[in-house]
N, C-alpha and C. Protein backbone atom coordinates (compact mmCIF):
# COMPACT_ATOMS: atom_id res chain seq x y z
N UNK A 1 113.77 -3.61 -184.80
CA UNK A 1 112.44 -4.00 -185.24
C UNK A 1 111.93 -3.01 -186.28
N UNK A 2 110.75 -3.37 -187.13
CA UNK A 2 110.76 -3.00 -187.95
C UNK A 2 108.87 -3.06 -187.95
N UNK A 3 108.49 -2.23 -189.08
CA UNK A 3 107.10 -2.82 -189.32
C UNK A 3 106.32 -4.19 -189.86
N UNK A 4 107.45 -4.90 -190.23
CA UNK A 4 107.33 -6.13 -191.07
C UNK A 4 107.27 -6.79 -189.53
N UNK A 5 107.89 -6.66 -188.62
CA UNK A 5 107.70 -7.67 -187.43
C UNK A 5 106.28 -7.74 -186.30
N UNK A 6 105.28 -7.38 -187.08
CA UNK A 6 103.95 -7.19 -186.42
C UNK A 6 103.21 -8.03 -187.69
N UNK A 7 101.75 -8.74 -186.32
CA UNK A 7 100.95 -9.18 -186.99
C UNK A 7 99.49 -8.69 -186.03
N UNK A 8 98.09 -8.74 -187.09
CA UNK A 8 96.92 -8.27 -186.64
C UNK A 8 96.11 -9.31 -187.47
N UNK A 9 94.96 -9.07 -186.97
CA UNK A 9 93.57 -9.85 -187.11
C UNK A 9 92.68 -9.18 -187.70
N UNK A 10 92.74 -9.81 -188.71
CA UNK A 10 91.71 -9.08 -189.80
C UNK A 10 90.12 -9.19 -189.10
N UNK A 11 89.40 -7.98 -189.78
CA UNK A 11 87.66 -8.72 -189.44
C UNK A 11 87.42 -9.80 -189.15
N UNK A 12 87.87 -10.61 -190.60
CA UNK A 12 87.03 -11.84 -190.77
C UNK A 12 88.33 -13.22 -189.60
N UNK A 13 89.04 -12.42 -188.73
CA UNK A 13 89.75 -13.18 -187.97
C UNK A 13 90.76 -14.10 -188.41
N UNK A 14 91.39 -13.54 -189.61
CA UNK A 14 92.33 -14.05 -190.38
C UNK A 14 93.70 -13.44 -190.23
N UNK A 15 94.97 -14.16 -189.30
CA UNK A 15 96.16 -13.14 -188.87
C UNK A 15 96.54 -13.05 -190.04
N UNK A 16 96.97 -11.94 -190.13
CA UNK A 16 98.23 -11.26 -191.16
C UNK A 16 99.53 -10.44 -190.41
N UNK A 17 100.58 -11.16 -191.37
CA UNK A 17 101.46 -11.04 -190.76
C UNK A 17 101.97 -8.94 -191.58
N UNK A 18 102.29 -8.12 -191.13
CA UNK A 18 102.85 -7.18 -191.97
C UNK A 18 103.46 -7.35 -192.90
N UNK A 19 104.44 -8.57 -192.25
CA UNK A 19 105.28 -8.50 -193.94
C UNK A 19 104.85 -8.78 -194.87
N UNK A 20 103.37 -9.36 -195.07
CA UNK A 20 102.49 -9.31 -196.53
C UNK A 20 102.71 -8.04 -197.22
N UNK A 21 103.02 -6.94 -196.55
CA UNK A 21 102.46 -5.81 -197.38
C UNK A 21 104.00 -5.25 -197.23
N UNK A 22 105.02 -6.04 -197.52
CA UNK A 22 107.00 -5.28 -197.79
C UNK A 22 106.92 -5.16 -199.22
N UNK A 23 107.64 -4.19 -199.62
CA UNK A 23 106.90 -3.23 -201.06
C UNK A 23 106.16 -2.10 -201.08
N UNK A 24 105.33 -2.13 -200.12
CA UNK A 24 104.32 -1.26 -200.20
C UNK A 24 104.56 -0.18 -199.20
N UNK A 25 103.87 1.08 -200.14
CA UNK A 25 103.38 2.17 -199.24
C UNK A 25 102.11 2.37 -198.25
N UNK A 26 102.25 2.27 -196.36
CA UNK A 26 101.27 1.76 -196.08
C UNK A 26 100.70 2.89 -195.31
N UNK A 27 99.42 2.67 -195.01
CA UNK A 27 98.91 3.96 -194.14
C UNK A 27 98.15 3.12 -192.91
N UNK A 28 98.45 3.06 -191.66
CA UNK A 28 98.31 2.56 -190.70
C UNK A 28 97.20 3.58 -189.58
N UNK A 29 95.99 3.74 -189.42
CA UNK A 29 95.09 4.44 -188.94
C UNK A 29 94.38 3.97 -187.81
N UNK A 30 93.97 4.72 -186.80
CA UNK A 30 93.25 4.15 -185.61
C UNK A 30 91.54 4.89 -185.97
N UNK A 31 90.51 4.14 -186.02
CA UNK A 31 89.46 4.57 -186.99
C UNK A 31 88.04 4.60 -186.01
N UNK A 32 87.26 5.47 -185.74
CA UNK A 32 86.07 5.14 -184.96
C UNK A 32 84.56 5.52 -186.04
N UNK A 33 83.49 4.99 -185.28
CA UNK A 33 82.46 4.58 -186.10
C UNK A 33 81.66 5.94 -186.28
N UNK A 34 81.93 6.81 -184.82
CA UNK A 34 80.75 7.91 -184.66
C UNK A 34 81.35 8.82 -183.84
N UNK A 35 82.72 9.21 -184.57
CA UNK A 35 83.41 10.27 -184.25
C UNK A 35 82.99 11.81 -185.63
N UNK A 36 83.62 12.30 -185.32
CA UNK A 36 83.17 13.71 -185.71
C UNK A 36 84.38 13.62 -187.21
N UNK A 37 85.46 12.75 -187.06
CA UNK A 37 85.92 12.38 -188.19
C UNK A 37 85.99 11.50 -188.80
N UNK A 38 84.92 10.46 -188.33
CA UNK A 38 84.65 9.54 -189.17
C UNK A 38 84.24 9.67 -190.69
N UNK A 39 83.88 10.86 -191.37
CA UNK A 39 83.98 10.90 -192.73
C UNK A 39 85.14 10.70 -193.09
N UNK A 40 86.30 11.05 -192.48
CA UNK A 40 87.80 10.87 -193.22
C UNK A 40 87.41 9.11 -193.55
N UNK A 41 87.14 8.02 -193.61
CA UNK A 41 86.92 6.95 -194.01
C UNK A 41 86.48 7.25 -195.59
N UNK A 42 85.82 8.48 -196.05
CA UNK A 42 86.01 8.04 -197.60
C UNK A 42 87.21 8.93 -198.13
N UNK A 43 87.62 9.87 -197.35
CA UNK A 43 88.47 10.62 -197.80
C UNK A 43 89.77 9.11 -198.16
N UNK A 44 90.33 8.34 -196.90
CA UNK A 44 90.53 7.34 -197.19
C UNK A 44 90.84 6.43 -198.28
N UNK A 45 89.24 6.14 -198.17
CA UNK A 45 89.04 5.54 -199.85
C UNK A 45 88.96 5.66 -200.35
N UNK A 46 88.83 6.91 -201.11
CA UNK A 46 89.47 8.09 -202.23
C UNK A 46 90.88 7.78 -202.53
N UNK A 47 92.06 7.63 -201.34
CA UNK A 47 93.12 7.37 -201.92
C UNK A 47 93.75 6.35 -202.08
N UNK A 48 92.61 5.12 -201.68
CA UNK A 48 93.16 4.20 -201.67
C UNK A 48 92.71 3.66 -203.03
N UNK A 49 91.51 3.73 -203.73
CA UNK A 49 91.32 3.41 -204.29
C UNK A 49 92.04 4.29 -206.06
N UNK A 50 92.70 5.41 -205.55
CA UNK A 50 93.40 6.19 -206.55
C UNK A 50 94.77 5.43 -206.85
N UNK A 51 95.38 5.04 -205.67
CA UNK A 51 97.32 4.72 -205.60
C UNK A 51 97.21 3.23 -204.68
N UNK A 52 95.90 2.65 -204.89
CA UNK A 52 96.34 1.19 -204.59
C UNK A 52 97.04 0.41 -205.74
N UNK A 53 97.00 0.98 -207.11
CA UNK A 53 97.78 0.29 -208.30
C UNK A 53 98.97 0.48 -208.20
N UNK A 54 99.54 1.64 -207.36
CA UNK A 54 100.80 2.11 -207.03
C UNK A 54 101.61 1.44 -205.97
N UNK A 55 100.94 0.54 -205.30
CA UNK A 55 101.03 0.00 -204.25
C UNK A 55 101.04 1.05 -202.95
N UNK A 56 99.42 1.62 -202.77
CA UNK A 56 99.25 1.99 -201.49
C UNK A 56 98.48 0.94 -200.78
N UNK A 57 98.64 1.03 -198.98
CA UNK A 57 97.55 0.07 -198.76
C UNK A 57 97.34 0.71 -197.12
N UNK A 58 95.86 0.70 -197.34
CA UNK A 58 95.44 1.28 -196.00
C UNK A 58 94.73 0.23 -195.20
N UNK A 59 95.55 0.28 -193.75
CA UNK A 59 94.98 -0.67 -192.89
C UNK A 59 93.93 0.21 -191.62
N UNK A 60 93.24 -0.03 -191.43
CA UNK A 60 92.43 0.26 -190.43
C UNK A 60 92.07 -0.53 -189.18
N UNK A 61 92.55 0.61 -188.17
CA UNK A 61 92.36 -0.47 -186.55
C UNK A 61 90.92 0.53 -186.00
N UNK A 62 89.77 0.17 -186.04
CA UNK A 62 88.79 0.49 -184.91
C UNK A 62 89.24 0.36 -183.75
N UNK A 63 89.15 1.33 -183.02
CA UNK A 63 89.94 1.84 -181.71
C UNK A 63 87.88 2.27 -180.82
N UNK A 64 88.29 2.02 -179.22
CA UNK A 64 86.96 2.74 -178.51
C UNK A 64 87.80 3.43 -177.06
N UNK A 65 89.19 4.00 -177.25
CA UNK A 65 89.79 4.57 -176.49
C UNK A 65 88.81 5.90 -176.37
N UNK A 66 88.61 6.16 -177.06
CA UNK A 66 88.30 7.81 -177.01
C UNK A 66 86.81 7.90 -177.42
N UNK A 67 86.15 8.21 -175.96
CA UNK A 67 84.94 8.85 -175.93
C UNK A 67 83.99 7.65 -176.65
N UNK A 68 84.46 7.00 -175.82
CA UNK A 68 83.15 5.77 -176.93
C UNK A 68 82.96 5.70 -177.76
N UNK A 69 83.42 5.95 -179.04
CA UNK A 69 83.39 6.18 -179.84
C UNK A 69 83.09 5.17 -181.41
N UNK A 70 83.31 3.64 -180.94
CA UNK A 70 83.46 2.85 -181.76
C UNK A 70 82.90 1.41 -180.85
N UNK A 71 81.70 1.77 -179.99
CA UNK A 71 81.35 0.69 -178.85
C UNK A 71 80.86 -0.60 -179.46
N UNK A 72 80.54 -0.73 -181.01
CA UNK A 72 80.13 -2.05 -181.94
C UNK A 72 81.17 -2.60 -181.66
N UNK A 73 80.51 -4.31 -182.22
CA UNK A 73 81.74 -5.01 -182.14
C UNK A 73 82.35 -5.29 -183.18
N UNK A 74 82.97 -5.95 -183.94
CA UNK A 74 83.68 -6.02 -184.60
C UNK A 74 82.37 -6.18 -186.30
N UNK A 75 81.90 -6.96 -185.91
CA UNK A 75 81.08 -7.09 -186.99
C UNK A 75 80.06 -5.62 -187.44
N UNK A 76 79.64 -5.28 -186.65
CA UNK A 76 78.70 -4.14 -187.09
C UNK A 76 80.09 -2.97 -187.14
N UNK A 77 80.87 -2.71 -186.74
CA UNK A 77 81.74 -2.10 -187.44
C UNK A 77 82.33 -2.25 -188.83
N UNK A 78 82.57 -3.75 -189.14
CA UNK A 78 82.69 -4.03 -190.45
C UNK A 78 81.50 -3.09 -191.64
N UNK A 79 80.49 -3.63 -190.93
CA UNK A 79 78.95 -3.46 -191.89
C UNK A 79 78.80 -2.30 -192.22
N UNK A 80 78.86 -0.98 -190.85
CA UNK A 80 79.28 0.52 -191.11
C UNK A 80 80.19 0.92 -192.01
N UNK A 81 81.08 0.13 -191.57
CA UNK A 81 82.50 1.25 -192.84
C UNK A 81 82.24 0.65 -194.25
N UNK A 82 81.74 -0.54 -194.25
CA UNK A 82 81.21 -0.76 -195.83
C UNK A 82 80.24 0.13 -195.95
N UNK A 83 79.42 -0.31 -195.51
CA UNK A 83 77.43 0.42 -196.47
C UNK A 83 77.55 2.37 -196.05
N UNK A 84 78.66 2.38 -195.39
CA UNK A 84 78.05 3.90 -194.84
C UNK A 84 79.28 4.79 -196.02
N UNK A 85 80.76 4.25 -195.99
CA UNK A 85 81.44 4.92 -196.99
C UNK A 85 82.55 3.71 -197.52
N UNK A 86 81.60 2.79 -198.03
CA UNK A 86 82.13 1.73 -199.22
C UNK A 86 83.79 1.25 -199.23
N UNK A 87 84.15 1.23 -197.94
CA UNK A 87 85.83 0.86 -197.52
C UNK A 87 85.85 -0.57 -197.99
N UNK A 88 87.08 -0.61 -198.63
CA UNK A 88 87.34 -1.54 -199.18
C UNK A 88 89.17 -1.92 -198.62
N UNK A 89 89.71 -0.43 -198.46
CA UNK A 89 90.95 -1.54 -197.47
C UNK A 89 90.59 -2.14 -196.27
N UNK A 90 91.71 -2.77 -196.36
CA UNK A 90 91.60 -3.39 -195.35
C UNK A 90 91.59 -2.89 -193.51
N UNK A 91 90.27 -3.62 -192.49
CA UNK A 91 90.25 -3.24 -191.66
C UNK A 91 90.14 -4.81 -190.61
N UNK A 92 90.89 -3.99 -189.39
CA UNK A 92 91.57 -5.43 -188.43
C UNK A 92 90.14 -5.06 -187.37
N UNK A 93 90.57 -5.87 -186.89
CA UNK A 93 89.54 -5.99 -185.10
C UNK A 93 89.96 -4.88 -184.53
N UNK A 94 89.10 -4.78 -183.73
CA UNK A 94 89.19 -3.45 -182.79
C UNK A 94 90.09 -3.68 -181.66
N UNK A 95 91.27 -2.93 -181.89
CA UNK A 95 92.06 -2.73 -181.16
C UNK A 95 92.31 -1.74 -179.53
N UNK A 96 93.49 -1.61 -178.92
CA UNK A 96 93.58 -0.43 -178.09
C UNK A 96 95.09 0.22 -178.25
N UNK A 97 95.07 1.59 -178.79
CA UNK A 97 96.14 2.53 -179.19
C UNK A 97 96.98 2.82 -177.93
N UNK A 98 96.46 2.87 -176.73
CA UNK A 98 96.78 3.40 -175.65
C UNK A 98 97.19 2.87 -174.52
N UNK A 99 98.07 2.96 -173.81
CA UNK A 99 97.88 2.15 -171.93
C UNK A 99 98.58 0.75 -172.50
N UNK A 100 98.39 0.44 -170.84
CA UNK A 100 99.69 -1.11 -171.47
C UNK A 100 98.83 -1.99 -171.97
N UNK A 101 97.71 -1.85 -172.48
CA UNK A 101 97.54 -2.89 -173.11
C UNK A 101 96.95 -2.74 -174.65
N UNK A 102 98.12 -1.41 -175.10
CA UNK A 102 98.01 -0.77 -176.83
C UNK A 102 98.40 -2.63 -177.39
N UNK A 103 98.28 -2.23 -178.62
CA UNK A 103 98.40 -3.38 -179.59
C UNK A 103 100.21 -3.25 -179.74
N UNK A 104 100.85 -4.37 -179.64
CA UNK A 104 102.17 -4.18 -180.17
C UNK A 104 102.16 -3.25 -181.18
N UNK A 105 101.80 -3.69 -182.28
CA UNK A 105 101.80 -2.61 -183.49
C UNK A 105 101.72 -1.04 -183.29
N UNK A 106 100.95 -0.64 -182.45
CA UNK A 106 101.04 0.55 -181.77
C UNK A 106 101.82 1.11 -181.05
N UNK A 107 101.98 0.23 -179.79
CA UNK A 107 103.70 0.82 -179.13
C UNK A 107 104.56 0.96 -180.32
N UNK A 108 105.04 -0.22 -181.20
CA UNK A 108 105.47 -0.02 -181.89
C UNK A 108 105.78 1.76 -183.23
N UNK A 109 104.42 1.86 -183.26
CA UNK A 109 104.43 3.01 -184.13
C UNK A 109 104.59 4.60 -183.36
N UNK A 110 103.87 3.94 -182.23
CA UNK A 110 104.19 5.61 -181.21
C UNK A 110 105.54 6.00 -180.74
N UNK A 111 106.58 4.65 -180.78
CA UNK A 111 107.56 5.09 -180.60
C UNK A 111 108.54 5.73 -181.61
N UNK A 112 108.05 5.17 -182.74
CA UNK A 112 108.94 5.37 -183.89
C UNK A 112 108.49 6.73 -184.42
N UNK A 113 107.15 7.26 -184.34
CA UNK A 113 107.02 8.49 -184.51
C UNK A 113 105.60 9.39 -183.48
N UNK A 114 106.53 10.21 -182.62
CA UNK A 114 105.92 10.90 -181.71
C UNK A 114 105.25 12.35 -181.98
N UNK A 115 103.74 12.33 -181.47
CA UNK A 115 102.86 13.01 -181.80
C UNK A 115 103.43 14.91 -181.06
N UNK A 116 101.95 15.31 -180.95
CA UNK A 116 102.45 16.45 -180.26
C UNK A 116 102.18 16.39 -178.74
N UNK A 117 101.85 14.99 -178.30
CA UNK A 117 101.56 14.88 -177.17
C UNK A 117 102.17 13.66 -176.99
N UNK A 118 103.74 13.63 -177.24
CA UNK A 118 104.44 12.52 -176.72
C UNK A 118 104.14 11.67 -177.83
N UNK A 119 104.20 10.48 -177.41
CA UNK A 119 103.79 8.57 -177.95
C UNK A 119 102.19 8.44 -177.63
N UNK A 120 101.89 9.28 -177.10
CA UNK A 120 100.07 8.75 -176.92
C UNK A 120 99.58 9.38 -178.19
N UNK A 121 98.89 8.38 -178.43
CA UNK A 121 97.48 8.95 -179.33
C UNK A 121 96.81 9.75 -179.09
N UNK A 122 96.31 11.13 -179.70
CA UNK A 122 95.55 11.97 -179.16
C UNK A 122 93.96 11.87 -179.74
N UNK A 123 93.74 11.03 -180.33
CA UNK A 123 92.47 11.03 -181.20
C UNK A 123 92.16 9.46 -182.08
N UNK A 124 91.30 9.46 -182.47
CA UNK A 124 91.05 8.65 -183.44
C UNK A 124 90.77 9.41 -184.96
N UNK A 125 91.90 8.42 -185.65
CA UNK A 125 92.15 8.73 -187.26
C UNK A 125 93.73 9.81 -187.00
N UNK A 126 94.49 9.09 -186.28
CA UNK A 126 95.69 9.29 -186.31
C UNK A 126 96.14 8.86 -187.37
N UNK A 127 97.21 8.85 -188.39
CA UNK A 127 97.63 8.51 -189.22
C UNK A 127 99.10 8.51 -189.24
N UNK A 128 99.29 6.73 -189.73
CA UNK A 128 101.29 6.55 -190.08
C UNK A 128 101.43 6.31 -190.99
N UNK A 129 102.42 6.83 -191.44
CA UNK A 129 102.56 6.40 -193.03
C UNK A 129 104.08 5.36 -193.07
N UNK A 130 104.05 4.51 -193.57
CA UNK A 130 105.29 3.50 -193.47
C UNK A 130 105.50 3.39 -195.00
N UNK A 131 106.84 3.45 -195.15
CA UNK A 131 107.86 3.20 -196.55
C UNK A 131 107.66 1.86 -197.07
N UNK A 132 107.73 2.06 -198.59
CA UNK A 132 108.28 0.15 -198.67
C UNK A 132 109.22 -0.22 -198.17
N UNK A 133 110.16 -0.02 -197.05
CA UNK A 133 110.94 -0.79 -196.89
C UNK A 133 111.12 -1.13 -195.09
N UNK A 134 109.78 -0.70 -194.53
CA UNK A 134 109.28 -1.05 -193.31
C UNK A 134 108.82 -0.08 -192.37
N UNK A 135 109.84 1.58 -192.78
CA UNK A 135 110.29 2.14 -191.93
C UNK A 135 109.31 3.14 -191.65
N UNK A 136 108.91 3.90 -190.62
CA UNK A 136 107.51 4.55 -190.18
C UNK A 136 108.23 5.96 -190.84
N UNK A 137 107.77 6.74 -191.51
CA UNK A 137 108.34 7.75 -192.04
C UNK A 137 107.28 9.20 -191.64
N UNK A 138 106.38 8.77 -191.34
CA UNK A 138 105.35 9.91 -190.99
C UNK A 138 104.31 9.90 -190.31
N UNK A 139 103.78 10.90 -189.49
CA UNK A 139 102.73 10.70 -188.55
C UNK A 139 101.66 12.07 -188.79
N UNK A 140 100.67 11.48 -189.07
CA UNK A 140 99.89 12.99 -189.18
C UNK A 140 98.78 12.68 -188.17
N UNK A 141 98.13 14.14 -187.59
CA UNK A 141 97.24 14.19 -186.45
C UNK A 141 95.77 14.02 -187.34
N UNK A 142 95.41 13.81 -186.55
CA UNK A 142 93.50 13.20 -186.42
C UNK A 142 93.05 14.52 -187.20
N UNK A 143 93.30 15.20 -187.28
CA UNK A 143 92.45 16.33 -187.98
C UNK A 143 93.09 16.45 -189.94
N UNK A 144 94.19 16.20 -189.95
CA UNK A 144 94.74 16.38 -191.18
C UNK A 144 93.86 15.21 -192.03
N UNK A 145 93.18 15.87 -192.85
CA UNK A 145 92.46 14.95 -193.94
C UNK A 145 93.27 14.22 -194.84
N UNK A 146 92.61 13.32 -195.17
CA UNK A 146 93.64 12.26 -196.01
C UNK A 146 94.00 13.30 -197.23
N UNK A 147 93.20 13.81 -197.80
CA UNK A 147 94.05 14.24 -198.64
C UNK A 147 95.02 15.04 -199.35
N UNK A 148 95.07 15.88 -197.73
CA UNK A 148 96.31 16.14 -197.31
C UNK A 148 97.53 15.60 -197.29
N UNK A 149 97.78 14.36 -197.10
CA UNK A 149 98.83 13.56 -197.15
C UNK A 149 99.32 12.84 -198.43
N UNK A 150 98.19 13.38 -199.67
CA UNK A 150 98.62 12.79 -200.93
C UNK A 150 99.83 13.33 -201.44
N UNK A 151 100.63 14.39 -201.33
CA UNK A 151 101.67 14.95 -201.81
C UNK A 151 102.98 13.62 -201.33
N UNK A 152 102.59 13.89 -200.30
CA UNK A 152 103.97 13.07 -199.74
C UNK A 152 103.55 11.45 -199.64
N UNK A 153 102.29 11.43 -199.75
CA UNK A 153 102.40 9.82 -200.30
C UNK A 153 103.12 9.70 -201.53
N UNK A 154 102.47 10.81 -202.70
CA UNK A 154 103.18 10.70 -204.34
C UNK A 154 104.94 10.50 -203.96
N UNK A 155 105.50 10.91 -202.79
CA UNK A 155 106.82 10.84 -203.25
C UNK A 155 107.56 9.47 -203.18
N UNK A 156 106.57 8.49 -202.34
CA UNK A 156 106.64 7.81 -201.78
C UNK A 156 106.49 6.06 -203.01
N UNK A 157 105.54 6.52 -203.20
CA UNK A 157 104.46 5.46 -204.83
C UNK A 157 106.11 5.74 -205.24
């Protein structure tokens, strides 16, 4: 299996399948509304909006695993990450990263690349970075700012 073999639900409740985005360099994030790193959302869109011509593409899962953190529902989460720091990739329904009932896409990614605390998520604004050619190539922790990860995105574009 691969990353192309997952699909999610956009906001507006529209499935997408991953393999829309084979080609691309993707950044796969678990995102909360009124966490302490919720500014990384423009850091974010800073790079998405720099190396989306490059084919980057950042997906965002609102997660409320951790500390309540994201207790809106899907819609007033939408409304936040627009009007508060102008996100424009794309963001799915609020998911769960954790426990048996993580999102496929998630088992999926925790197995393919393990944190410093195993396959669990330790935070919200975990970050994966996936190749154009499906494969999960990197995992950075909740604290590493996005734009931190621009080096090794560039190798990637």
């Amino acid at each position: 299996m691969n990353f192309y073999d997952f699909e999610a639900i956009k906001m507006n409740g529209e499935k997408v399948a991953m393999s829309d985005y084979q080609g691309k360099v993707v950044i796969v994030v678990n995102t909360a509304s009124t966490c302490g790193l919720t500014p990384q959302f423009e850091g974010l869109e800073e790079l998405y909006k720099k190396y989306h011509a490059q084919g980057l593409e950042i997906l965002g899962f609102p997660c409320n695993q951790f500390a309540n953190q994201d207790a809106g529902d899907n819609d007033s989460i939408n409304e936040f990450c627009q009007r508060n720091y102008g996100v424009t990739f794309t963001m799915f329904q609020k998911i769960k990263v954790n426990g048996k009932e993580a999102h496929p896409l998630y088992q999926f990614l925790k197995k393919e690349a393990k944190g410093t605390v195993g396959s669990t998520i330790k935070w919200n604004f975990t970050k994966f970075v996936i190749d154009r050619q499906g494969q999960v190539v990197s995992r950075f922790a909740p604290a590493t700012e996005p734009k931190e990860m621009e080096a090794d995105l560039q190798k990637l574009l």
